[in-house]
Protein backbone atom coordinates (compact mmCIF):
# COMPACT_ATOMS: atom_id res chain seq x y z
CA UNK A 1 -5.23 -9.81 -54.58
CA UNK A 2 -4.49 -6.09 -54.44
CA UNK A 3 -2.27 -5.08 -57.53
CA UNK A 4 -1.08 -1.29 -58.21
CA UNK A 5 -0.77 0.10 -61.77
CA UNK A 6 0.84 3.33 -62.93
CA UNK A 7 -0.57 6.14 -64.16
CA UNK A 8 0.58 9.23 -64.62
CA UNK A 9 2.99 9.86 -61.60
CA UNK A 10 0.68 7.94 -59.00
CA UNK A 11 -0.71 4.34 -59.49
CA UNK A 12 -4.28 3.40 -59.29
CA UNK A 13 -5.68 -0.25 -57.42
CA UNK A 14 -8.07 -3.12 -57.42
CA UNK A 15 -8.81 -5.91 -55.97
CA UNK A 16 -8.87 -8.96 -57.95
CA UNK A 17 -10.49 -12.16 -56.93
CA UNK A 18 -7.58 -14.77 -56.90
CA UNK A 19 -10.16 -17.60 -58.33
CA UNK A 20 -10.15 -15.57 -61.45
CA UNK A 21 -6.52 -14.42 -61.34
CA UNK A 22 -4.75 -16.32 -64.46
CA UNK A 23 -1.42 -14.54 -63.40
CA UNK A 24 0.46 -10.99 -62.24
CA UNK A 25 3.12 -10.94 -65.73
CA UNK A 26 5.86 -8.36 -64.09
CA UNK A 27 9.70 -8.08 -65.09
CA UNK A 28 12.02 -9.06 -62.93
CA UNK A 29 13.80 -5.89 -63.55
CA UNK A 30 11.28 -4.45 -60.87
CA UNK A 31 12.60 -6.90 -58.18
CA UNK A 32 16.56 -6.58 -59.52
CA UNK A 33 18.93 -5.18 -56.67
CA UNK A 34 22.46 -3.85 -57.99
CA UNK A 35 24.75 -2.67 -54.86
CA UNK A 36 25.78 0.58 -57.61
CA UNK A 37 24.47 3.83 -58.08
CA UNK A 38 23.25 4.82 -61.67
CA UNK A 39 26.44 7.23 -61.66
CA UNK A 40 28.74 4.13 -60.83
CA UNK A 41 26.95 1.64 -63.61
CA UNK A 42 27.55 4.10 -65.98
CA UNK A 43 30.84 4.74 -64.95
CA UNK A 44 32.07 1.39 -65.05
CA UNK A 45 30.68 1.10 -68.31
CA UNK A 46 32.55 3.87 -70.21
CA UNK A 47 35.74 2.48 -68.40
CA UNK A 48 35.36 -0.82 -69.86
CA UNK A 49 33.91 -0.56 -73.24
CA UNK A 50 32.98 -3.41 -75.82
CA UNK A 51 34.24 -3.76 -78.89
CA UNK A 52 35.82 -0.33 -79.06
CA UNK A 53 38.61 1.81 -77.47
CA UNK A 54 37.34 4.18 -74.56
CA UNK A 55 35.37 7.43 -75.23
CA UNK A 56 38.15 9.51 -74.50
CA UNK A 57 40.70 7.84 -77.43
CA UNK A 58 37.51 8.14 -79.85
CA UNK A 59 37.45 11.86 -78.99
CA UNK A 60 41.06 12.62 -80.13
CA UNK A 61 41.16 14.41 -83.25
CA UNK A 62 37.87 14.87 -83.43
CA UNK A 63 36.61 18.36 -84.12
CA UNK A 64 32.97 18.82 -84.72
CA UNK A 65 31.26 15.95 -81.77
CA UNK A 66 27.82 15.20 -82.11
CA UNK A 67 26.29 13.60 -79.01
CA UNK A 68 22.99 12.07 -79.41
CA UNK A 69 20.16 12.46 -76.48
CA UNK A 70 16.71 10.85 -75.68
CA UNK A 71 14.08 13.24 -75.50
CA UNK A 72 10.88 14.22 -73.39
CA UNK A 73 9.49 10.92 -74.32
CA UNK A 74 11.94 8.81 -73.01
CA UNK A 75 12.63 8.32 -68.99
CA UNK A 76 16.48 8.03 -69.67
CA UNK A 77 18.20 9.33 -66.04
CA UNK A 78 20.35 11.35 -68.54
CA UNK A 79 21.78 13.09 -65.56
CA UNK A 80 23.54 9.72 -64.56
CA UNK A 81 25.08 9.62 -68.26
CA UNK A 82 25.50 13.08 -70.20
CA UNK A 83 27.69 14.71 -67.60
CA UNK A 84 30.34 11.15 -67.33
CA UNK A 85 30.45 11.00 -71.38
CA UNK A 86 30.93 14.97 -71.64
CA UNK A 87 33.86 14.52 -68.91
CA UNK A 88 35.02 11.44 -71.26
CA UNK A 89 34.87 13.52 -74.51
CA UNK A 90 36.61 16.57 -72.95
CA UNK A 91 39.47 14.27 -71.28
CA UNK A 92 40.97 13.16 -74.75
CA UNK A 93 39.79 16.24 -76.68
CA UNK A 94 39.62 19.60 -74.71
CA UNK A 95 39.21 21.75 -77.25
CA UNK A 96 36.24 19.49 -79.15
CA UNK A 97 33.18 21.42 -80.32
CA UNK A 98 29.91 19.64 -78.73
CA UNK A 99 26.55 19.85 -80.09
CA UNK A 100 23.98 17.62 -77.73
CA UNK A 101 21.35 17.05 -80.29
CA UNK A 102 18.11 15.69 -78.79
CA UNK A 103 16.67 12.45 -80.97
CA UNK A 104 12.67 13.52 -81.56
CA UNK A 105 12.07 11.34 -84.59
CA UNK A 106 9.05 12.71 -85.32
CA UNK A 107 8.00 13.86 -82.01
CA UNK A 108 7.11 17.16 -80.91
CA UNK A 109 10.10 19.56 -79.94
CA UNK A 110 11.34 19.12 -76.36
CA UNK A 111 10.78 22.23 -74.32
CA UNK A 112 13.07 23.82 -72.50
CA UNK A 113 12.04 23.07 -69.11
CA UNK A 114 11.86 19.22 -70.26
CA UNK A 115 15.51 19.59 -71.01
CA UNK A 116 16.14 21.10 -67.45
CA UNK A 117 14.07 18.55 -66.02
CA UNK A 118 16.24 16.07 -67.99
CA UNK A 119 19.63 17.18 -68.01
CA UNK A 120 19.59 19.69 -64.77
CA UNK A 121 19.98 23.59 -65.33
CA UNK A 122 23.71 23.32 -65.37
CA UNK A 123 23.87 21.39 -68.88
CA UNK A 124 21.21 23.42 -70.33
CA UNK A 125 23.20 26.87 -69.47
CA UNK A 126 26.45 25.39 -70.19
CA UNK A 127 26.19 23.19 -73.27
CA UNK A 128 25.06 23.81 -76.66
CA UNK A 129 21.88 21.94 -77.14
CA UNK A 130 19.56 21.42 -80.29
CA UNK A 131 16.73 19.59 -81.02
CA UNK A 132 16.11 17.72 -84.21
CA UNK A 133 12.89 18.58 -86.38
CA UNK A 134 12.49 15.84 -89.05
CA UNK A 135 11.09 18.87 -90.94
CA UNK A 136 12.45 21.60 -90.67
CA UNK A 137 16.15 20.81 -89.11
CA UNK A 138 18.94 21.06 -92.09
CA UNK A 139 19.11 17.45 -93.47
CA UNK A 140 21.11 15.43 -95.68
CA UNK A 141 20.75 12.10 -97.92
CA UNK A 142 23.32 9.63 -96.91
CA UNK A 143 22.31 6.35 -99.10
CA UNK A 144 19.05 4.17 -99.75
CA UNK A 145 17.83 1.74 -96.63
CA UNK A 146 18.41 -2.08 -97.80
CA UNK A 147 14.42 -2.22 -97.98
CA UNK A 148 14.49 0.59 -100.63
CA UNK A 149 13.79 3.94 -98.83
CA UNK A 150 15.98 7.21 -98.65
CA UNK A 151 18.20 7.45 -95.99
CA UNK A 152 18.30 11.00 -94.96
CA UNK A 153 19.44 12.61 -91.44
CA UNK A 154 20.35 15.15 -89.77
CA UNK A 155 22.87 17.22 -91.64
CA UNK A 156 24.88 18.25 -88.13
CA UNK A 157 25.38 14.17 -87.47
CA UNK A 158 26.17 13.45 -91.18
CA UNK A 159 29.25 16.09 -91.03
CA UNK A 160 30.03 14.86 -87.15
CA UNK A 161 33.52 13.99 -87.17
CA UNK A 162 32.83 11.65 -84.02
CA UNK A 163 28.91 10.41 -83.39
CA UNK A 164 27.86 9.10 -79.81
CA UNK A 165 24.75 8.53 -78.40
CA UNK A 166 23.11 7.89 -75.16
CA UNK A 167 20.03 5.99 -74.84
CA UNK A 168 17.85 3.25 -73.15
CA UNK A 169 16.57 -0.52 -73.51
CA UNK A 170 13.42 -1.59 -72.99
CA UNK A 171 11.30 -4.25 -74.90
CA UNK A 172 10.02 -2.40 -77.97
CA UNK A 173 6.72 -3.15 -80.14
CA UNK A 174 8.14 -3.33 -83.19
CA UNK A 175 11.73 -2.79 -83.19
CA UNK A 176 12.48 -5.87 -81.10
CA UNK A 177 14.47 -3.44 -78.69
CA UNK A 178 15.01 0.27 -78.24
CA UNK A 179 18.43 1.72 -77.81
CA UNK A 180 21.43 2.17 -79.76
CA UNK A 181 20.84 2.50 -83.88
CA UNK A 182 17.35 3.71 -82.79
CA UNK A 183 19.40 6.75 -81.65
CA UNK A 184 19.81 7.72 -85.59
CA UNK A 185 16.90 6.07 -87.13
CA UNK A 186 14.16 7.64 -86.22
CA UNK A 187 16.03 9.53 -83.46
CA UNK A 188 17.69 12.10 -86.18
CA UNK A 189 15.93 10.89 -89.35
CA UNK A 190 13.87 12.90 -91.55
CA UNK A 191 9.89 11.87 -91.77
CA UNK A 192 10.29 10.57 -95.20
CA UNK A 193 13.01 7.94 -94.29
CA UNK A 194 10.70 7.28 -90.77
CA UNK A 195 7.47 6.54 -92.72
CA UNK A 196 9.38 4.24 -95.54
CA UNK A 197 11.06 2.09 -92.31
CA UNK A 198 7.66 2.13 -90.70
CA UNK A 199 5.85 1.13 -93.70
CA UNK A 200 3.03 -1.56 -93.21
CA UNK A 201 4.60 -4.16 -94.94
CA UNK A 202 7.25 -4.05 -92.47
CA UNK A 203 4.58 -3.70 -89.06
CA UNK A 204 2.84 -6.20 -90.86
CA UNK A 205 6.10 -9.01 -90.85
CA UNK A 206 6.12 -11.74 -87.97
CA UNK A 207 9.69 -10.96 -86.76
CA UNK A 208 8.75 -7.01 -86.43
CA UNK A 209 7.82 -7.74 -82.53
CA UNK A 210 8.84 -7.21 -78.95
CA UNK A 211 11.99 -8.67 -78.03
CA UNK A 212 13.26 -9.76 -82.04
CA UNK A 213 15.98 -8.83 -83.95
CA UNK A 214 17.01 -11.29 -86.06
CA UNK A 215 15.28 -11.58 -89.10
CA UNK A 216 13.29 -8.02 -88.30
CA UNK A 217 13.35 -6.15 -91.28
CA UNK A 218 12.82 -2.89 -89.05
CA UNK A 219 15.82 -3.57 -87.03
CA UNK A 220 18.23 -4.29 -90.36
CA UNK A 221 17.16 -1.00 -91.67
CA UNK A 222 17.79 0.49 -88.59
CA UNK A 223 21.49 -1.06 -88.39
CA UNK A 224 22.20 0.45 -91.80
CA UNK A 225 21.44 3.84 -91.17
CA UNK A 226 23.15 3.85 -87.66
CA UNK A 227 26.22 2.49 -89.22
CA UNK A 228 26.29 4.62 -92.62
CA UNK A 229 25.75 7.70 -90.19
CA UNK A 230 29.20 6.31 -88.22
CA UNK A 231 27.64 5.90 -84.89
CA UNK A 232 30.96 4.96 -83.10
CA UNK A 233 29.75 4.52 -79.36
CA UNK A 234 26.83 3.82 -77.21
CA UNK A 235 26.02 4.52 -73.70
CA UNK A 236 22.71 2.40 -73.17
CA UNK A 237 20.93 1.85 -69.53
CA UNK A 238 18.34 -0.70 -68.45
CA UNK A 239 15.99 1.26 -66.01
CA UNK A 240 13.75 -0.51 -63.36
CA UNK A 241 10.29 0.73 -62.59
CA UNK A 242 11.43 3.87 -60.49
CA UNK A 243 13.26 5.03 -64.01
CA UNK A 244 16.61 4.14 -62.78
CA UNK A 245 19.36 2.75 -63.85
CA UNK A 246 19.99 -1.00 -62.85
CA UNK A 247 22.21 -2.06 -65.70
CA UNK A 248 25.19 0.08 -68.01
CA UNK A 249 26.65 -1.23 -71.13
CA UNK A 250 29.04 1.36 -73.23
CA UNK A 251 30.80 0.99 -76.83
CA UNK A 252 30.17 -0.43 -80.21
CA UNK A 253 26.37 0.00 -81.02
CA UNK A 254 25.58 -3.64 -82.31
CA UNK A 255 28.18 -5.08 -79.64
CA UNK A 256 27.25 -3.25 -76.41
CA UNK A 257 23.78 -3.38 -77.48
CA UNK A 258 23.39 -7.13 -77.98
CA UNK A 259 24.85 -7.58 -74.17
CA UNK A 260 22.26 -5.29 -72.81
CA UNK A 261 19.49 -7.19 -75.07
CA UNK A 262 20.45 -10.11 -73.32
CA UNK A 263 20.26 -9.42 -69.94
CA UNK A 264 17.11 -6.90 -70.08
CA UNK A 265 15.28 -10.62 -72.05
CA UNK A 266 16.67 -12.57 -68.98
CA UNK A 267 14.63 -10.49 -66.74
CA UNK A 268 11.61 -9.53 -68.52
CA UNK A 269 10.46 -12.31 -70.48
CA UNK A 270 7.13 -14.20 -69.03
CA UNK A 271 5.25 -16.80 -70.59
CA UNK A 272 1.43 -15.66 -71.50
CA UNK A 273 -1.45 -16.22 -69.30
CA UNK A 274 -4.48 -16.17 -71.56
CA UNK A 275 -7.72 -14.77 -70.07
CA UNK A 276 -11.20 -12.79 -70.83
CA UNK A 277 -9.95 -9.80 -69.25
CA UNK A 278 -6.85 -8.26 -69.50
CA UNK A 279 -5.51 -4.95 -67.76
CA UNK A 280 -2.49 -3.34 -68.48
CA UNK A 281 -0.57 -0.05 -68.09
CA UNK A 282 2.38 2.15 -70.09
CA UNK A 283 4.32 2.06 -66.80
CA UNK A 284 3.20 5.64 -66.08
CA UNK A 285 5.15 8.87 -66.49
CA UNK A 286 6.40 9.65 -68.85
CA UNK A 287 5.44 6.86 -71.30
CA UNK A 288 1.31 7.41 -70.49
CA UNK A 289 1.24 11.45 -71.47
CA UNK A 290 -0.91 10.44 -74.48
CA UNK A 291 -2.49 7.77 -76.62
CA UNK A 292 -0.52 7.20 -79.35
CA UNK A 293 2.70 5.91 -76.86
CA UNK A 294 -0.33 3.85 -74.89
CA UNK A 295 -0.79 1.22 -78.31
CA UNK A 296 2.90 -0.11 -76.64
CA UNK A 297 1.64 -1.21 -73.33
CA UNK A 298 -1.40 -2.50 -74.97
CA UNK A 299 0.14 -4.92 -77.10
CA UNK A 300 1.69 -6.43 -73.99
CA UNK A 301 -1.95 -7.41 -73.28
CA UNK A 302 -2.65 -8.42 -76.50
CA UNK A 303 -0.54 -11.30 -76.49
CA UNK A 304 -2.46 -12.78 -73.58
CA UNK A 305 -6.03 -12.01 -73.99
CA UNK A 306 -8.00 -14.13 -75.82
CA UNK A 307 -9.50 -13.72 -78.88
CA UNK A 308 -12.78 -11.66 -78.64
CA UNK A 309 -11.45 -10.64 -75.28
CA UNK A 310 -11.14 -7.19 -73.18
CA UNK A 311 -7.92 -5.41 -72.47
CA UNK A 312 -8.26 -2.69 -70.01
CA UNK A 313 -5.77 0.28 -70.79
CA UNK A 314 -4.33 2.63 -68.29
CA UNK A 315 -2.83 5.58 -69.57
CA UNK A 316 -3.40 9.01 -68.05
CA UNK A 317 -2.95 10.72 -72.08
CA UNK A 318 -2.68 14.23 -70.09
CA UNK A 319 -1.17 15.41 -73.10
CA UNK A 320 -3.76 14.35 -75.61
CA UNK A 321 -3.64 11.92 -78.65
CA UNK A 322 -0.23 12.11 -79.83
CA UNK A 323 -0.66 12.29 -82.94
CA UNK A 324 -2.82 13.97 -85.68
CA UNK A 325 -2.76 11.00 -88.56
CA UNK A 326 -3.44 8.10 -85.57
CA UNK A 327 -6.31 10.10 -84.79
CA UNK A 328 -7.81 10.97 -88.22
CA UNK A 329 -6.98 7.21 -89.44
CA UNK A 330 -9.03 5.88 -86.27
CA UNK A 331 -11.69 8.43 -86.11
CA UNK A 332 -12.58 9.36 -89.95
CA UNK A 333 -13.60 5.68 -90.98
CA UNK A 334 -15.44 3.57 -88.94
CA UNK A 335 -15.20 0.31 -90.37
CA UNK A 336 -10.96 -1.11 -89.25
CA UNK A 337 -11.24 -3.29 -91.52
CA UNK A 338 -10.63 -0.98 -94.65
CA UNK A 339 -8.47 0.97 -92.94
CA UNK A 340 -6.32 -1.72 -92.87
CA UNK A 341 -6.80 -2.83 -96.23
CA UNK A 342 -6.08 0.77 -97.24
CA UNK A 343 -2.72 0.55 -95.41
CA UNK A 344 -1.59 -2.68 -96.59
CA UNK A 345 -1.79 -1.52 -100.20
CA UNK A 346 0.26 1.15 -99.72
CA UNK A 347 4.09 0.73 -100.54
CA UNK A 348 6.87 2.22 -98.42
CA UNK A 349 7.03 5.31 -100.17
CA UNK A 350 3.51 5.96 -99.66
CA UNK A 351 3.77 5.65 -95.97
CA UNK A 352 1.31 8.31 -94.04
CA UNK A 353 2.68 9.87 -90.22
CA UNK A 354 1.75 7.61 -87.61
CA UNK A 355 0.30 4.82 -89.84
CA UNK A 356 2.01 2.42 -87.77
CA UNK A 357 1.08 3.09 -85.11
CA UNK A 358 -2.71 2.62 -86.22
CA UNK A 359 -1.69 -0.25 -88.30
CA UNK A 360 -0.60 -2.76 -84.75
CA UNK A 361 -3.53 -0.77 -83.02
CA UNK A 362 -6.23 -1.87 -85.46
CA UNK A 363 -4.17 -5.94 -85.10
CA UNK A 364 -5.15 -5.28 -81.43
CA UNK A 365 -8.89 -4.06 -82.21
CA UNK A 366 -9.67 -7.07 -84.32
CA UNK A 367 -8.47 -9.20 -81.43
CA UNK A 368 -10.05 -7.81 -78.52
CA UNK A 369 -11.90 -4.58 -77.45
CA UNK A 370 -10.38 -2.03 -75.54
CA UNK A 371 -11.61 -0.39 -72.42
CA UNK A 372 -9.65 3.29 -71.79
CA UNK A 373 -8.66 4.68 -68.90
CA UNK A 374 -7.49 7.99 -68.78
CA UNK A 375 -7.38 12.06 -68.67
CA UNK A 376 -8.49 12.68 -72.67
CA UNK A 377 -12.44 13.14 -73.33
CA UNK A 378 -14.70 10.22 -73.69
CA UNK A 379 -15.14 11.63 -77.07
CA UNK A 380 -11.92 11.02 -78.44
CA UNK A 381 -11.44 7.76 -76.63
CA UNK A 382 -14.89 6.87 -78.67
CA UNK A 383 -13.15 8.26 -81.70
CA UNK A 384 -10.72 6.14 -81.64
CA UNK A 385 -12.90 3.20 -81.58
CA UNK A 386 -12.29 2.35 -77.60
CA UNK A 387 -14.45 2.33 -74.84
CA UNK A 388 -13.80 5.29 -71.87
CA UNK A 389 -13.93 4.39 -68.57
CA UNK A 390 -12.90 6.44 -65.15
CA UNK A 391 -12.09 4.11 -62.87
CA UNK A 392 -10.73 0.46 -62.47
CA UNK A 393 -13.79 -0.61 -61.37
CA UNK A 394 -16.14 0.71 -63.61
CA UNK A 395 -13.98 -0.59 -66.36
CA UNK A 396 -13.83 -4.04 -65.15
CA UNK A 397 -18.05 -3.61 -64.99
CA UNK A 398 -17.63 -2.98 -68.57
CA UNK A 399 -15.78 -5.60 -69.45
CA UNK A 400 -17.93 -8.17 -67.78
CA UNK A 401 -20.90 -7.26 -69.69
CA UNK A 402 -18.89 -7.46 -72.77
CA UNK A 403 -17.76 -11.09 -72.84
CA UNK A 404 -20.76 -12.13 -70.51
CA UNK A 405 -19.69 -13.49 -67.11
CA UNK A 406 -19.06 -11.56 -63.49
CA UNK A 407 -16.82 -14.89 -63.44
CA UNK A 408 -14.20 -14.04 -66.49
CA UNK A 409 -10.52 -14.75 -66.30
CA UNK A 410 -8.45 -11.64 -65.60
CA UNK A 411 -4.68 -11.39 -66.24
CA UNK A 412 -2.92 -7.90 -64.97
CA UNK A 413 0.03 -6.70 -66.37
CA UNK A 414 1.36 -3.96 -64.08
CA UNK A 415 3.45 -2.39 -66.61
CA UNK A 416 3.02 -3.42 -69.86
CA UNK A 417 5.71 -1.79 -71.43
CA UNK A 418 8.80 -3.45 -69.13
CA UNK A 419 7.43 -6.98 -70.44
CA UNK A 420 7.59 -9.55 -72.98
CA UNK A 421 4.95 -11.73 -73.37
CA UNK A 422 5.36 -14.63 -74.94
CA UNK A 423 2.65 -16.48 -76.99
C-alpha cells in the first residue's frame, strides 16, 4: 500500500507491505466536505455567536481593542478571519483604536514577511501590528494561576478595554486542545508564568494529554488566565490537511470552544493500532520547520508503538532545533534517565525554557527509539539522542535491524498531529 506523508511543503512515499500493515490512523477531517468557503464559515460564525452578543455590540464603547493573532507557527488561514472580525469591530465602533498583537508565547518574533504571508500586504500596511516578546514586551501581573504561579501578560491586553482573539483547534499534546484561552496563556504570557504552567509536575499528570480537558491541570490554569485577562470573544477554525478552514465557531471562549472540541474529537479520534514500527509526520508546513514542534506528531506514534518499538519521524526541521534548552537538556547528558529525574524534582517555579518539551520527549525515548527524518545535521539529530535517516526507506532498514525482523508490524500515521490516538 502506497501512503504519502508531509514534509515540508511536498510529501514523501513508501510502499508498505499490506501483510504487515496494522492500520493507516488518519482524521476524518482530511475526507470532510463543507459546501462553504473559509470566508463564509467564518462569516456565519461571527453572525451567530455562542454565549455572547455579536462582535460588533462588544465593540461599542470600547476604546483601546486588542485583537489577538496566531503567529508564524500556526497555519491559521488568518486571511479568512482578521479582515471579517476587523469589519465586525469597526461596524459597532468606528472610531476604536486596534492593536493586532501576534501570540508568540515564547517563540521567536514573527517576521515581517511571515505576517504578509499571513495576513496579506494590505493588513500589514494598514493595521497596527505588534508582536509579543515574553521578554522584553511591557508586561503586567494580573493574579497567581490556581496551581500557584504568577500570572503576568502582556501589559497592552491587561489595559484592553475589549480582548478578542482568533485562533485554531487541533488535538494538542498536552493542553488537551489548542485554541481559545491558549490565545492568552502562553500566547501573550510572560516566560515566567509559561515555565510555572509547563512545569513537570503538570506534563507529568495523566489528564495533561491530547484531546483532555477535564481534570487537566494545564487547561484550568489556562482558563484562569484567559478569563482574569477578560478574553470576551473567540473566532476559532478547524483546518483540514490543505490548512483550510472546514469548521467556524465564534463567541464566548469556554462556550464556542467546547462546540468546536466536539466536533474536531468526532472526526479525529482513532483507536490505536499497536505495532514494531511506527511512522509518523507533523503534517508538514508549517508545523515540521524544526524539532522541537516535531515531539507533537511523535507522540501520536507513541501511543501505538509498542514498547521497545521504532517510531519513524518526518519532519523537514529546515529551521533548526527550535529551541536552545530542548537541545542542551537532550544533548549535554547522555543518560534520559537523570534528566528526567532532574526535572521531576524541580517545582514550578524552577521551571527551565523548553523543559517540557524534553520532559514528554524523553516519556517517548524510554518507550521506543526514534528514527529522524529530516533537513538538520545528523549531528544534532544524534545529539538529541535519535537516529538520522534520509530517506523512508533507509529508515525503515533501520528500524528492522533494531527490533530484529524484515517481518515487523508497521502502523503509519500520515499526519500525526491532526490525530488522536487512543490507547
Amino acid at each position: 500500500m502506497n501512503i504519502d506523508f508531509p514534509y515540508g511543503k511536498k510529501t514523501l512515499s513508501m510502499d508498505i507491505p499490506e501483510d504487515r500493515l496494522q492500520g493507516v490512523l488518519v482524521s476524518n477531517l482530511h475526507s470532510f466536505k463543507t459546501e462553504k468557503t473559509q470566508s463564509e464559515l467564518v462569516e456565519d460564525a461571527l453572525l451567530n455567536p455562542i454565549g455572547t452578543p455579536k462582535l460588533s455590540i462588544l465593540a461599542k464603547g470600547k476604546k483601546n481593542i486588542v485583537l489577538i493573532a496566531s503567529d508564524h507557527t500556526r497555519p491559521v488561514p488568518s486571511k479568512a478571519i482578521i479582515p471579517p472580525m476587523l469589519r465586525e469591530i469597526r461596524e459597532g465602533n468606528p472610531d476604536a483604536d486596534i492593536t493586532i498583537l501576534i501570540a508568540t508565547g515564547c517563540h521567536r518574533e514573527t517576521s515581517r514577511e511571515e505576517l504578509v504571508n499571513k495576513f496579506g500586504s494590505t493588513i500589514v500596511e494598514q493595521e497596527k501590528i505588534l508582536v509579543h516578546d515574553s521578554e522584553t514586551s511591557p508586561l503586567v501581573k494580573i493574579g497567581t494561576l490556581p496551581s500557584g504561579g504568577e500570572c503576568i501578560i502582556n501589559k497592552l491586553v491587561a489595559e484592553a478595554d475589549l480582548v478578542v482573539a482568533e485562533g485554531f483547534i487541533e488535538p494538542h499534546f498536552f493542553a488537551g486542545f489548542s485554541g481559545s484561552r491558549k490565545s492568552i496563556l502562553p500566547g501573550v504570557a510572560s516566560r515566567k508564568t509559561v515555565l510555572a504552567n509547563h512545569c513537570s509536575e503538570f506534563i507529568a499528570h495523566p489528564k495533561a494529554r491530547t484531546g483532555i480537558l477535564e481534570g487537566n491541570p494545564i487547561h484550568a490554569d489556562m482558563i484562569w488566565a484567559a478569563r482574569k485577562a477578560k478574553l470576551a470573544f473567540i473566532v476559532n477554525v478547524v483546518i483540514n490537511s490543505e490548512k483550510e478552514a472546514i469548521f467556524a465557531v465564534a463567541g464566548d471562549m469556554l462556550e464556542a470552544h467546547e462546540k468546536g472540541c466536539k466536533f474536531l474529537s468526532s472526526l479525529c479520534k482513532v483507536d490505536a493500532k499497536p505495532a514494531d514500527i511506527v511512522i509518523s509526520s507533523n503534517g508538514g508546513y508549517p508545523l515540521d520547520q524544526n524539532i522541537y514542534q516535531a515531539v507533537k506528531g511523535m507522540t501520536a506514534a507513541e501511543a501505538t508503538v509498542k514498547k521497545g518499538g521504532v517510531i519513524i519521524m518526518l519532519a523537514k526541521s529546515n529551521d533548526g532545533i527550535g529551541g536552545d534548552g530542548f537541545y542542551h537538556q537532550m544533548a549535554d547528558e547522555p543518560d534520559i534517565n537523570k534528566t528526567m529525574a532532574l526535572f521531576l524534582g524541580r517545582d514550578r517555579n524552577h521551571t527551565e525554557a523548553d523543559q517540557w518539551q524534553t520532559q514528554i520527549f524523553i516519556r517517548l525515548l524510554l518507550k521506543a527509539q526514534v528514527i529522524y527524518i529530516c533537513e538538520a545535521s545528523d549531528e544534532i539529530v544524534r545529539d538529541l539522542h535519535m537516529i538520522p535517516a534520509h530517506s523512508l526507506e533507509e529508515a525503515m532498514a533501520i528500524a528492522e535491524k533494531i527490533v530484529g525482523s524484515d517481518k515487523a508490524t508497521i502502523t503509519a500515521i500520515p499526519d500525526g498531529v491532526s490525530v488522536m490516538v487512543i490507547e
